[in-house]
C-alpha atoms as a PDB file:
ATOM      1  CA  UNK A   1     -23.133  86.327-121.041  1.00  0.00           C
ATOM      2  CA  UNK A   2     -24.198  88.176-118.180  1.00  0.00           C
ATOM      3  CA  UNK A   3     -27.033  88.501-115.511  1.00  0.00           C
ATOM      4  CA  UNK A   4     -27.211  92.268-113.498  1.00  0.00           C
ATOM      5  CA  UNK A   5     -29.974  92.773-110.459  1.00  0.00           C
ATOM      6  CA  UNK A   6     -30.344  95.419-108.423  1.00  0.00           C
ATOM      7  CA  UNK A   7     -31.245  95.197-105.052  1.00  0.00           C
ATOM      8  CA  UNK A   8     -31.445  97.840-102.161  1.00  0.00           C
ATOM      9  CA  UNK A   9     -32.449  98.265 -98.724  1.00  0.00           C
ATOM     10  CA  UNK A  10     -32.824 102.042 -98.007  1.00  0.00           C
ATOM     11  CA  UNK A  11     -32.772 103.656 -94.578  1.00  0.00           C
ATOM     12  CA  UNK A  12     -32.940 107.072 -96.174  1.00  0.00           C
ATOM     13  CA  UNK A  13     -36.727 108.588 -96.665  1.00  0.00           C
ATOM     14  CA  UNK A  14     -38.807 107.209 -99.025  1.00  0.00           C
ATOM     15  CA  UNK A  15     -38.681 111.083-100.532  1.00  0.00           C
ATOM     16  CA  UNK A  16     -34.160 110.508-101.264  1.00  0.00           C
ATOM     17  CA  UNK A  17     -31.585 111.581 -99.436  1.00  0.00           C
ATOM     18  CA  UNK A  18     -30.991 110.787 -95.483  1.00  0.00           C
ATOM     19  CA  UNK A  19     -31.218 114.639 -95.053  1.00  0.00           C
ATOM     20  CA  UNK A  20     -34.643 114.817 -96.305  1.00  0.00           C
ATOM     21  CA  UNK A  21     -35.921 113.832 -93.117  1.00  0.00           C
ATOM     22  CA  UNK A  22     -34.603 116.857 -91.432  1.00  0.00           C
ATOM     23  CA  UNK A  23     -35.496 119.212 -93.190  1.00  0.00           C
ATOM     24  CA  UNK A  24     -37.580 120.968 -90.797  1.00  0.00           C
ATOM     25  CA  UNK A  25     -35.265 120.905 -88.079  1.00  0.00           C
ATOM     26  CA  UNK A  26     -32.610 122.345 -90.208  1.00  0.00           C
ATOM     27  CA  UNK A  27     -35.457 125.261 -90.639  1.00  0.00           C
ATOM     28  CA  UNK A  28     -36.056 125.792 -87.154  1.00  0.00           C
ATOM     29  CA  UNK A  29     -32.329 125.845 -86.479  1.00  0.00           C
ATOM     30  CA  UNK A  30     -31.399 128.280 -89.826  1.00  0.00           C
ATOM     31  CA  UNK A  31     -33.819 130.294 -88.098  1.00  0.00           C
ATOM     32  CA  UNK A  32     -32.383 130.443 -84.901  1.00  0.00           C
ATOM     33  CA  UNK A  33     -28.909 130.723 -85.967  1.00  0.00           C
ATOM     34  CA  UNK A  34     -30.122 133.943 -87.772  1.00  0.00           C
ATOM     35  CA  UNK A  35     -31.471 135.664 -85.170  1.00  0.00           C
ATOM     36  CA  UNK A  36     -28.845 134.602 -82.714  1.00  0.00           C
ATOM     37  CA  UNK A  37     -26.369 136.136 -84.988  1.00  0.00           C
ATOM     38  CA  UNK A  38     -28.125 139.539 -85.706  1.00  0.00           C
ATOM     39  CA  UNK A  39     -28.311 139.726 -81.418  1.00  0.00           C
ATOM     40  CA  UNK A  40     -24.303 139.245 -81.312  1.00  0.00           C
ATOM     41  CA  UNK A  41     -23.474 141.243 -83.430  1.00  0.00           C
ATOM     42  CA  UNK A  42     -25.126 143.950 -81.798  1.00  0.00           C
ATOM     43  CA  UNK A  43     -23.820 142.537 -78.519  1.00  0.00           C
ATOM     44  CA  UNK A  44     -20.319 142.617 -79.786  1.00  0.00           C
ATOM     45  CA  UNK A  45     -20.652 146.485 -80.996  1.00  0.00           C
ATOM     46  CA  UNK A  46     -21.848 147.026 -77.292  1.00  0.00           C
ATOM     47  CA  UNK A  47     -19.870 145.622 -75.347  1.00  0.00           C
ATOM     48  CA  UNK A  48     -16.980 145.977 -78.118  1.00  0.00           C
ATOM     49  CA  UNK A  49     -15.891 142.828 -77.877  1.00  0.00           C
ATOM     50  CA  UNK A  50     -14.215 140.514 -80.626  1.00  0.00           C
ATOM     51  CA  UNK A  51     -15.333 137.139 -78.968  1.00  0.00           C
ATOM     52  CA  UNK A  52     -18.711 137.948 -79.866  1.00  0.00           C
ATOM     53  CA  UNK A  53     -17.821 139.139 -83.162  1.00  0.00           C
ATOM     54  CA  UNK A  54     -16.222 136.041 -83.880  1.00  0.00           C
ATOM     55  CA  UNK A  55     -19.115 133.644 -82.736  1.00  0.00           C
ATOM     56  CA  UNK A  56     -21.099 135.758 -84.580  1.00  0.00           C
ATOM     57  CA  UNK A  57     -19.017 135.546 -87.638  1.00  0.00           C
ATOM     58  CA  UNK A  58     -19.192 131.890 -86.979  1.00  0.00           C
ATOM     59  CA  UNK A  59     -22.899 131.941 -86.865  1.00  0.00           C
ATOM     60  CA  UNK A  60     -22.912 133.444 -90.457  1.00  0.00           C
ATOM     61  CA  UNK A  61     -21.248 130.893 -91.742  1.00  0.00           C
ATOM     62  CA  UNK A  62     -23.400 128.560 -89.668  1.00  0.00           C
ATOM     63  CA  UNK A  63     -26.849 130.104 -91.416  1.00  0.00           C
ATOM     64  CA  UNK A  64     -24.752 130.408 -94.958  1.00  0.00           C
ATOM     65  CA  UNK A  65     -24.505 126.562 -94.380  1.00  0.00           C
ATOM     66  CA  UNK A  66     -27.790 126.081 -93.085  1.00  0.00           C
ATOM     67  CA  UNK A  67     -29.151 127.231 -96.273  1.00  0.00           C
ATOM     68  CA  UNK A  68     -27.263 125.710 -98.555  1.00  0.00           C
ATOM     69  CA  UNK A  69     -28.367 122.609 -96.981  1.00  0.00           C
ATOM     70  CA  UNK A  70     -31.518 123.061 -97.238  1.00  0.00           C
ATOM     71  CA  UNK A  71     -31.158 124.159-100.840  1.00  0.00           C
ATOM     72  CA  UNK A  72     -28.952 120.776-101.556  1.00  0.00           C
ATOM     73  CA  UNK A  73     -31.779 119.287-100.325  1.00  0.00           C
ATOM     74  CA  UNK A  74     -34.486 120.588-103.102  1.00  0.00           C
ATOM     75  CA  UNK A  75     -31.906 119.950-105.951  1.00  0.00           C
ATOM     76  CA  UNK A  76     -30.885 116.159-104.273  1.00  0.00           C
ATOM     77  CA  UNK A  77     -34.695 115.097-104.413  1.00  0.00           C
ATOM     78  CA  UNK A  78     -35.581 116.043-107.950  1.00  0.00           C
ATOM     79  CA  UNK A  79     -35.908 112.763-110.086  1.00  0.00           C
ATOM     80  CA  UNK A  80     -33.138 111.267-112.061  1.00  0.00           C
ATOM     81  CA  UNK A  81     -33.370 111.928-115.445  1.00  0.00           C
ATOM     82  CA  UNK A  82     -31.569 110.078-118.751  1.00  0.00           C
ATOM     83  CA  UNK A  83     -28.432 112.038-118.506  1.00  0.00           C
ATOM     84  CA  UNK A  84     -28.278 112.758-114.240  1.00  0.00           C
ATOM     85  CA  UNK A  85     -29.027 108.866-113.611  1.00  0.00           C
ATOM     86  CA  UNK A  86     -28.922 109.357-109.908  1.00  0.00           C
ATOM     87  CA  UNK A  87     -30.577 112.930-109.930  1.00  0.00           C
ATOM     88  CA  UNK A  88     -29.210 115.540-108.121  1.00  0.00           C
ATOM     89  CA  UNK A  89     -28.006 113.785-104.986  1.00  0.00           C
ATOM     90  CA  UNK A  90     -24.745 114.292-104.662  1.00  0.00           C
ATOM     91  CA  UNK A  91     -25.733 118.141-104.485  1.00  0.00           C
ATOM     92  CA  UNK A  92     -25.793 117.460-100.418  1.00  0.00           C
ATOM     93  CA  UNK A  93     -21.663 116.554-100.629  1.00  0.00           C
ATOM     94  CA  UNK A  94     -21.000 119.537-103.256  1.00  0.00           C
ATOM     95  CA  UNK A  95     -22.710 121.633 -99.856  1.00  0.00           C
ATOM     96  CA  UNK A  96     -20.919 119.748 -97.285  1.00  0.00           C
ATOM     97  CA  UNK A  97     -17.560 120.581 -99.309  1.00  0.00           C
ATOM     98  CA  UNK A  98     -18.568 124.709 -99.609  1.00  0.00           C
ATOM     99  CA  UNK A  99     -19.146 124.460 -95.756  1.00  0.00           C
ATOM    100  CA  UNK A 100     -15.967 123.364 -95.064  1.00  0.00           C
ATOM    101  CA  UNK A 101     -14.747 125.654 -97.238  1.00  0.00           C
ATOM    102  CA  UNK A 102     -16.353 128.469 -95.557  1.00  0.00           C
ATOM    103  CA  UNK A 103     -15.235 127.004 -91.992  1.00  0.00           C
ATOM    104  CA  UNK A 104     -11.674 127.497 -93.103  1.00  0.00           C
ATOM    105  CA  UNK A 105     -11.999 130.759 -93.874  1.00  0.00           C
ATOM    106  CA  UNK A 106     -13.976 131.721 -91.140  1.00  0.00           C
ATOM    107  CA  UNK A 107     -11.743 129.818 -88.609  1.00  0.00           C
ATOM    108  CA  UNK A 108      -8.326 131.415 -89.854  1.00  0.00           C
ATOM    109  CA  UNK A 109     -10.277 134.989 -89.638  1.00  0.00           C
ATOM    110  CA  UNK A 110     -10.869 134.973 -86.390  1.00  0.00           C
ATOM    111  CA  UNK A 111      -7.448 133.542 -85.277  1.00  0.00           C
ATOM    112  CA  UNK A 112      -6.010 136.514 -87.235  1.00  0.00           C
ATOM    113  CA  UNK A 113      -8.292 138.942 -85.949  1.00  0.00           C
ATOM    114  CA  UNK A 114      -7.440 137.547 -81.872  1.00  0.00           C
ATOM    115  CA  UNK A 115      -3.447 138.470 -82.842  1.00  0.00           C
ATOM    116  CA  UNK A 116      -4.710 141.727 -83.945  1.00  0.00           C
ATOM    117  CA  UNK A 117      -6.439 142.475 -80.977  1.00  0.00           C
ATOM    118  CA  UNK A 118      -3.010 141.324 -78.662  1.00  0.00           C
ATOM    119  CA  UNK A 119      -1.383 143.665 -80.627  1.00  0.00           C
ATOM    120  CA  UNK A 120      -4.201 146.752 -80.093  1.00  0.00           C
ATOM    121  CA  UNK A 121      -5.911 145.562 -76.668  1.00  0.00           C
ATOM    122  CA  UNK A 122      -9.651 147.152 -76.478  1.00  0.00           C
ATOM    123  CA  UNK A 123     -11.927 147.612 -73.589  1.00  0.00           C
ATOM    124  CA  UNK A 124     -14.490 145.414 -73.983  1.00  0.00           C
ATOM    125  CA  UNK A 125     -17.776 145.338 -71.684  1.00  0.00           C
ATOM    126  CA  UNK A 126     -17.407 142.302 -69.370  1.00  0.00           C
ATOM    127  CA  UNK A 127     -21.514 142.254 -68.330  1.00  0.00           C
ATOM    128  CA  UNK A 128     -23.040 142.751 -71.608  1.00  0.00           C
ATOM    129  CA  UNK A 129     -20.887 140.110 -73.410  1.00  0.00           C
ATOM    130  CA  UNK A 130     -22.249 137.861 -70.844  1.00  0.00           C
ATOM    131  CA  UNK A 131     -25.679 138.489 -71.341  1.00  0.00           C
ATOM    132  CA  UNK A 132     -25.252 138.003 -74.985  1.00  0.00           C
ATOM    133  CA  UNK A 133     -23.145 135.308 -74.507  1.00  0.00           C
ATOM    134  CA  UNK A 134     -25.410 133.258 -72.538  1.00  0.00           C
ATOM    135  CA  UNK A 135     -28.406 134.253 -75.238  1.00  0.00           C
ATOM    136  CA  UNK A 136     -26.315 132.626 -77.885  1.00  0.00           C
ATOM    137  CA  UNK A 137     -25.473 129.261 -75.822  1.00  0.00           C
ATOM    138  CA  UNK A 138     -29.027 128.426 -74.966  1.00  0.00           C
ATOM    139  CA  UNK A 139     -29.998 129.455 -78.944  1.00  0.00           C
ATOM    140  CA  UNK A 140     -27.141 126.616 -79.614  1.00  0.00           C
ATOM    141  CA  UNK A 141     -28.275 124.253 -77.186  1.00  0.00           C
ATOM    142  CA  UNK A 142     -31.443 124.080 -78.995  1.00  0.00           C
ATOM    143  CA  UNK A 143     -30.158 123.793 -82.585  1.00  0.00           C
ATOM    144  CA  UNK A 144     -27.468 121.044 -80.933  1.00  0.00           C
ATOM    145  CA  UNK A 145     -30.800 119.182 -79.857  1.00  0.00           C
ATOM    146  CA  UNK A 146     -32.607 119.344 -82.838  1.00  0.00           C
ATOM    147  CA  UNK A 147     -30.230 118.120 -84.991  1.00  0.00           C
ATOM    148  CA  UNK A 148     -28.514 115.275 -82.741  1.00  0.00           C
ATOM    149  CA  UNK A 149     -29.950 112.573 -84.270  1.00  0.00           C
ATOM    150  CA  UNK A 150     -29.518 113.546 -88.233  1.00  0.00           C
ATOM    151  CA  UNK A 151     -25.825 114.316 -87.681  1.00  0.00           C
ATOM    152  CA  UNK A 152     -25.112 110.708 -87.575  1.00  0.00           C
ATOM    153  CA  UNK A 153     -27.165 109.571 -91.051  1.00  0.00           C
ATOM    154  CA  UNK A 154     -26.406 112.779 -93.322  1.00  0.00           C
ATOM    155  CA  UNK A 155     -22.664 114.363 -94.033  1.00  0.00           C
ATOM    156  CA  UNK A 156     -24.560 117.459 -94.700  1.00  0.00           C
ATOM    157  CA  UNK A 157     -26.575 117.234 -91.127  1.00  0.00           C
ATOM    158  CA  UNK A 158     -23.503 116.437 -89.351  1.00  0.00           C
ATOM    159  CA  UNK A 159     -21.546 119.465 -91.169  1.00  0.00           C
ATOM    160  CA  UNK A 160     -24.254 121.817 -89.451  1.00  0.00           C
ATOM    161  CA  UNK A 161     -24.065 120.082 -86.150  1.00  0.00           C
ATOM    162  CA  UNK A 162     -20.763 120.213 -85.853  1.00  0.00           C
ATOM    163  CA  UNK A 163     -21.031 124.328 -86.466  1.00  0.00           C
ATOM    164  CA  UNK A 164     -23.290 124.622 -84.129  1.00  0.00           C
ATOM    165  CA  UNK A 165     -21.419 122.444 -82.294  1.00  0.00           C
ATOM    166  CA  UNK A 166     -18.273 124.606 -82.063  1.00  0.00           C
ATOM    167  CA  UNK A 167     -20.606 127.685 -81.688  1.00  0.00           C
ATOM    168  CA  UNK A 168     -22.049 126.257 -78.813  1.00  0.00           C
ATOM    169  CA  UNK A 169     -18.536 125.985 -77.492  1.00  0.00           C
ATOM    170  CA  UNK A 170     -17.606 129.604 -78.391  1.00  0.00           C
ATOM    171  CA  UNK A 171     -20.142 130.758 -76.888  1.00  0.00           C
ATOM    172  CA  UNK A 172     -19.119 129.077 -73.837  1.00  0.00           C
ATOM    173  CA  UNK A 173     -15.505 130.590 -74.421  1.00  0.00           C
ATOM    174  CA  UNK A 174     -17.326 133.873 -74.337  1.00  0.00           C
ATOM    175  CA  UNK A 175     -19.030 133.957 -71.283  1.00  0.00           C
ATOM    176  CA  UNK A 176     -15.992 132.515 -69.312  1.00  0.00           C
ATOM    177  CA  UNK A 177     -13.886 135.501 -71.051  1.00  0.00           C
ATOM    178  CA  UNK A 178     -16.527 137.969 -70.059  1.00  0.00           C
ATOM    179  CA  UNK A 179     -16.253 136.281 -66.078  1.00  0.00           C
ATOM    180  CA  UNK A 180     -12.627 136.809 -66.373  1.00  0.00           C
ATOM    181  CA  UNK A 181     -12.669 140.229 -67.388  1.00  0.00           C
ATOM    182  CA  UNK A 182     -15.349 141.509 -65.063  1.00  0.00           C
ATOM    183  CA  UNK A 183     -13.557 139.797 -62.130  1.00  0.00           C
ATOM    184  CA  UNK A 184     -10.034 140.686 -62.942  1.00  0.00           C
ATOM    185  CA  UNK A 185     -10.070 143.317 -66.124  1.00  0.00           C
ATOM    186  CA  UNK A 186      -7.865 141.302 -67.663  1.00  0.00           C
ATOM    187  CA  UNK A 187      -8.733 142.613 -71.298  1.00  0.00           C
ATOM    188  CA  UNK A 188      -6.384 139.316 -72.624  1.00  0.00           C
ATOM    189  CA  UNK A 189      -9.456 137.293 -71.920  1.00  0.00           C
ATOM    190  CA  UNK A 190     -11.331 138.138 -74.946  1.00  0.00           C
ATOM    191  CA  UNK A 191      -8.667 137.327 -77.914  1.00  0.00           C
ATOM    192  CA  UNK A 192      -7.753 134.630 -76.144  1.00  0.00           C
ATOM    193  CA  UNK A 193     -11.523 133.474 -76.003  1.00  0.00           C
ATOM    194  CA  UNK A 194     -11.661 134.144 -79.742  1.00  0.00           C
ATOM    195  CA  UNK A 195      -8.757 131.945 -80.606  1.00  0.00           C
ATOM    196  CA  UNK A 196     -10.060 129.287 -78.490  1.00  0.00           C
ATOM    197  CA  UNK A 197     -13.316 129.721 -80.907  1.00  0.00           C
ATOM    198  CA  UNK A 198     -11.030 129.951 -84.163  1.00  0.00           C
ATOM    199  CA  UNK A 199      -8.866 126.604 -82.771  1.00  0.00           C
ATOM    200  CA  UNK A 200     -12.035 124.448 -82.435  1.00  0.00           C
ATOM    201  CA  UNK A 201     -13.621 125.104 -85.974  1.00  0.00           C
ATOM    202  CA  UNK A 202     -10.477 123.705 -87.718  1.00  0.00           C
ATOM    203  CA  UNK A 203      -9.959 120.242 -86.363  1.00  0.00           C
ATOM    204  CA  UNK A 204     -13.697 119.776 -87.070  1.00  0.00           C
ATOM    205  CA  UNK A 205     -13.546 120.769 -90.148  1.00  0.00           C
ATOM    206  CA  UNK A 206     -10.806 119.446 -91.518  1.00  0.00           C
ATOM    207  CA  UNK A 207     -12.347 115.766 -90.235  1.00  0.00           C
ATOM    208  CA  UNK A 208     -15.268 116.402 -92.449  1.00  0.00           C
ATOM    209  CA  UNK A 209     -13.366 117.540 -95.124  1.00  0.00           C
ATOM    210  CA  UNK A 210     -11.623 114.608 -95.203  1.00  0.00           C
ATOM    211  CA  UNK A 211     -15.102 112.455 -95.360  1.00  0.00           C
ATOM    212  CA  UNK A 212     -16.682 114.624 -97.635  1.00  0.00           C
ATOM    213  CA  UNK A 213     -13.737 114.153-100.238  1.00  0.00           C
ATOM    214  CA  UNK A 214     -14.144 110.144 -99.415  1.00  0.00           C
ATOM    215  CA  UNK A 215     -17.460 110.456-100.962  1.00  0.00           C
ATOM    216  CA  UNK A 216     -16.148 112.452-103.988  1.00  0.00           C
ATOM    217  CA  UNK A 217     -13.381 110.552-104.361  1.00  0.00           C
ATOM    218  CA  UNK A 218     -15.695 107.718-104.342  1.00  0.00           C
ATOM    219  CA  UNK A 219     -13.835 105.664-101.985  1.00  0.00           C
ATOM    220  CA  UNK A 220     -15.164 102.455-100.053  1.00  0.00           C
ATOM    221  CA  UNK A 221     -17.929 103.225 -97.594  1.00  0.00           C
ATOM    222  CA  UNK A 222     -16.234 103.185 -93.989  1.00  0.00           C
ATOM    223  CA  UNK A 223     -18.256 100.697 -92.483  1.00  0.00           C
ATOM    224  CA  UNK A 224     -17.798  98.415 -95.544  1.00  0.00           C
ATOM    225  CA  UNK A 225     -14.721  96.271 -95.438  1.00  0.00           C
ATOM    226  CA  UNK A 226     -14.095  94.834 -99.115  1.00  0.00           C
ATOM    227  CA  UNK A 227     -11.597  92.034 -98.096  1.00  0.00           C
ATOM    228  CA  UNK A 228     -14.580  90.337 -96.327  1.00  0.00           C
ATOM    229  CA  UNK A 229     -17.282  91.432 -98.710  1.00  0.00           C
ATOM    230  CA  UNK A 230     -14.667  89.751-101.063  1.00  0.00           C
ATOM    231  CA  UNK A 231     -14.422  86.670 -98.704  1.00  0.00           C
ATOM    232  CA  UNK A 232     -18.238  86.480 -98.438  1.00  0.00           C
ATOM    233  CA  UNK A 233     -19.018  86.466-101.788  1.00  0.00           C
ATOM    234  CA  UNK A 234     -16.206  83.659-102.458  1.00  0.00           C
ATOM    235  CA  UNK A 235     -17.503  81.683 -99.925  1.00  0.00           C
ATOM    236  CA  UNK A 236     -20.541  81.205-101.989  1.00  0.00           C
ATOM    237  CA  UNK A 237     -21.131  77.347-103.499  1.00  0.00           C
ATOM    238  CA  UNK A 238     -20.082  77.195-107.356  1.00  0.00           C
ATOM    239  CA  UNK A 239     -18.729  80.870-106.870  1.00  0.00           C
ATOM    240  CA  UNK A 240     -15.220  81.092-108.329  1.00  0.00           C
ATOM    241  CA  UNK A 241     -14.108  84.455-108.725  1.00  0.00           C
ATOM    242  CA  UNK A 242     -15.277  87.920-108.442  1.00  0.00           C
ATOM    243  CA  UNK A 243     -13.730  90.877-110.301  1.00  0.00           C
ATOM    244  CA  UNK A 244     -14.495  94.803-111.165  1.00  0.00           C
ATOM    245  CA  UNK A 245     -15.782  94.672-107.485  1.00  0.00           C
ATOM    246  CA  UNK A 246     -16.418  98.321-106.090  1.00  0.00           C
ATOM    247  CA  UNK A 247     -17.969 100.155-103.490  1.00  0.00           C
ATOM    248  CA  UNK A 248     -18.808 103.669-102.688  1.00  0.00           C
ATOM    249  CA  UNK A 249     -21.330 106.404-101.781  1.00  0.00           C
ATOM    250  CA  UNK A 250     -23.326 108.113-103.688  1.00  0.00           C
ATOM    251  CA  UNK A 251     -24.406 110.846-100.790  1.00  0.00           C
ATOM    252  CA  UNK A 252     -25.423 110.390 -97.443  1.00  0.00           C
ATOM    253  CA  UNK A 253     -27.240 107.159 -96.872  1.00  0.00           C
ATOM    254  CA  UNK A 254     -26.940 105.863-100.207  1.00  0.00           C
ATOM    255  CA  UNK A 255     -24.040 103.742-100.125  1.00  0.00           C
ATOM    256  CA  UNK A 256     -23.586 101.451-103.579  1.00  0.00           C
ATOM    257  CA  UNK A 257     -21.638  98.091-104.360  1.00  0.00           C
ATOM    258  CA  UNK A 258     -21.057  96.493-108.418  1.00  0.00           C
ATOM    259  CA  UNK A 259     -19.153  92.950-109.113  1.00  0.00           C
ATOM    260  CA  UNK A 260     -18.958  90.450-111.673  1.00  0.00           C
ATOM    261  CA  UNK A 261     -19.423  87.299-110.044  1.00  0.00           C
ATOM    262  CA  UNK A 262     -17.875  84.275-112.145  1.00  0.00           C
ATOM    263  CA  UNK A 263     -19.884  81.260-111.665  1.00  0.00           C
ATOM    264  CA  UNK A 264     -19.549  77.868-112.624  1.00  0.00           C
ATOM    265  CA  UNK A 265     -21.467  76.934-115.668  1.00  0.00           C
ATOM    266  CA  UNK A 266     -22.581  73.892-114.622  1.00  0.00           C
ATOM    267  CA  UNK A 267     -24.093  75.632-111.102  1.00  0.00           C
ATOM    268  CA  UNK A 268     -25.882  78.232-113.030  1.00  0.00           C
ATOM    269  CA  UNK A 269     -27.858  76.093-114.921  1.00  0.00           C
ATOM    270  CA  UNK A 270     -28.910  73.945-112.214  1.00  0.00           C
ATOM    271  CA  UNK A 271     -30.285  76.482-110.073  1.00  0.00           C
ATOM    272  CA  UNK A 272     -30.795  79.193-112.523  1.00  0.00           C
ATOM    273  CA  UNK A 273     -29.649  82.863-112.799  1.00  0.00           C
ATOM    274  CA  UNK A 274     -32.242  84.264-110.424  1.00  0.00           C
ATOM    275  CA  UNK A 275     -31.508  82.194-107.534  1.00  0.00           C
ATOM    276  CA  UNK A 276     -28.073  82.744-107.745  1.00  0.00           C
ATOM    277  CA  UNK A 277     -28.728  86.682-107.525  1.00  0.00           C
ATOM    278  CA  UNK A 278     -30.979  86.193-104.452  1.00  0.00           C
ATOM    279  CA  UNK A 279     -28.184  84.037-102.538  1.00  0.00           C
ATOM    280  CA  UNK A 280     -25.874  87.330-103.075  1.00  0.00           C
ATOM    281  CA  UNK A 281     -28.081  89.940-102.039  1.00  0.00           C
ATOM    282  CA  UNK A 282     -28.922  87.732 -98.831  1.00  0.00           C
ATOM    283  CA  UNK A 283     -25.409  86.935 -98.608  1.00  0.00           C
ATOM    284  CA  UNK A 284     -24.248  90.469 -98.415  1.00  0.00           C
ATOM    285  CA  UNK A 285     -27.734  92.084 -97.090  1.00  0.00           C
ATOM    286  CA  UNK A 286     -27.356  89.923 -93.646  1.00  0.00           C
ATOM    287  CA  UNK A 287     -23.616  91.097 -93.308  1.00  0.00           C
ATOM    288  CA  UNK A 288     -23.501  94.613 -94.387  1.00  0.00           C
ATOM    289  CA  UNK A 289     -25.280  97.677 -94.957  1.00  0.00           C
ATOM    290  CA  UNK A 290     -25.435  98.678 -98.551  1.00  0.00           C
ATOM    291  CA  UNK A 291     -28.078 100.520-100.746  1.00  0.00           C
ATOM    292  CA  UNK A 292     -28.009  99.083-103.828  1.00  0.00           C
ATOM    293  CA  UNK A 293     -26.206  95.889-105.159  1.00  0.00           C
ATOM    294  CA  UNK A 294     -25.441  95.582-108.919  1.00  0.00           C
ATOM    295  CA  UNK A 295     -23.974  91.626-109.606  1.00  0.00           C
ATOM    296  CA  UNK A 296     -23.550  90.680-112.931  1.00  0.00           C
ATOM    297  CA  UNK A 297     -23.436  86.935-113.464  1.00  0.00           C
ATOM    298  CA  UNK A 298     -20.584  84.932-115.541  1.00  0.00           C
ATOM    299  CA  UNK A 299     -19.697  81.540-116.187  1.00  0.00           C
ATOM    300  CA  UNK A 300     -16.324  80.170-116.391  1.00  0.00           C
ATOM    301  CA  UNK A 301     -13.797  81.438-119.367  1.00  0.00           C
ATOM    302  CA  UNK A 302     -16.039  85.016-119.504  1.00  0.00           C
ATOM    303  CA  UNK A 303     -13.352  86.852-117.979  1.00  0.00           C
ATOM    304  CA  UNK A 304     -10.978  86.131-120.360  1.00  0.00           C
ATOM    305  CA  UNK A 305     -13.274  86.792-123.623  1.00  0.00           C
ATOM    306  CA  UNK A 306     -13.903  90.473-122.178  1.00  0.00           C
ATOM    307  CA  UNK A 307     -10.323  90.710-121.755  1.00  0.00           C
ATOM    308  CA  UNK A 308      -9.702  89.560-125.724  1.00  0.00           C
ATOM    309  CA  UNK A 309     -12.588  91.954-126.259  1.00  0.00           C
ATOM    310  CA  UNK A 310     -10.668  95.121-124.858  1.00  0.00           C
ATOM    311  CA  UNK A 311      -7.497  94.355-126.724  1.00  0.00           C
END
């Protein structure tokens, strides 16, 4: 005997996914990235210099992610069907994971490439890797404000913010590099600019790595403690147990919660099923922040006839 109710209070776009809403701003700044990477690279042929190459090597990746964003986005909003009961959402983590992928790569090819260039100094063009430098940081700048306030609703948003973020950065590194070499000619300046570039991509993206696999491991939301959504649901009158609880996202903004609540009998019937269901979705709804909640109801003794049931 069992009730189950579903109840959710969305913050993500009436259209699915938190990064729905941003999808235009992730157009404007795919669009941006790309032709700020087409002008370093030509900068960095110029002025031959590797710090350039590297943010714009960075900026590849950045557009590369950009897209496949935008193209998790398409696939995450297409309606569930019988077999994908949740559509395509969690095609905005399968991107988040490839971009962090691509980070890594990107990250530990520009590290190897600064070495290289200790090893074979070249005479790189302090002035015109300034000029290009400073093009790319403004570019940045504007991407970093566009996408500011998505970063902190989507996975997928904040992976592209935080590339930007770091290009921003290395674009920085670049220009102070470029200062250094014009005022000194200390050629050193512009490896050690690109490893500075290469050091700040990892951390970053090793910290959304480690979210994005949260999601696919399907572990507890973050801002969901289970000991007191335990405690709160306990602390309901004729509540006696709760069991098979669980927690966990389905993609960005759509955080989910299941339990069987064991009730007493004689509390059910007094106030009925439905009421009980609406004293747990206010119960958790007023203390924390989750999508949809999935309760089935059980009297007394139920627990143990599912367990005869699976043996």
């Amino acid at each position: 005997m069992g009730a189950g109710h579903d109840h959710g209070h969305s913050h993500a776009p009436a259209g699915g996914t938190a990064t729905a809403a941003y999808v235009g701003r992730l157009r404007v700044a795919l669009s941006i990235t790309l032709t700020v990477m087409v002008v370093e690279i030509v900068g960095g042929i110029l002025a031959d210099s590797l710090a350039l190459v590297a943010d714009a090597a960075h900026m590849a990746t950045d557009a590369l992610g950009l897209g496949m964003a935008l193209l998790a986005i398409h696939f995450a909003n297409r309606p569930a069907t019988g077999n994908r009961t949740f559509g395509y959402a969690r095609a905005e983590i399968l991107a988040a994971l490839a971009n962090c992928l691509l980070l890594l790569g990107v990250g530990g090819y520009v590290l190897y490439e600064a070495i290289q260039r200790f090893v074979t100094p070249a005479d790189t063009e302090g002035g015109l890797t300034i000029v290009f430098g400073a093009i790319g940081l403004v570019a940045n700048t504007i991407s970093l404000t566009l996408l500011m306030r998505g970063q902190k609703e989507s996975l997928n948003v904040r992976g592209a913010f935080l590339e930007v973020a770091a290009d921003a950065l290395g674009s920085l590194a670049v220009i102070v590099s470029a200062v250094v070499i014009l005022t000194t000619g200390w050629q050193a300046a512009d490896p050690i600019a690109s490893l500075v570039i290469g050091l700040m991509i990892v951390p970053r993206t090793v910290k959304l790595l480690r979210e994005t696999l949260d999601v696919l491991l399907e572990s507890a939301p973050k801002d969901v403690d289970m000991t007191e959504v335990r405690t709160h649901i306990l602390a309901l009158d004729g509540v006696e147990d709760v069991h098979d609880l669980h927690a966990w996202t389905i993609t960005s903004g759509m955080p989910v919660l299941s339990a069987h609540v064991v009730v007493r009998s004689d509390v059910l019937s007094a106030i009925g099923h439905e009421k009980m269901l609406h004293e747990l979705q206010n119960c958790l709804g007023d203390h924390f922040d989750v999508e949809h909640c999935t309760f089935q109801l059980e009297p007394s003794g139920h627990a143990q006839h599912e367990a005869r049931l699976c043996h």
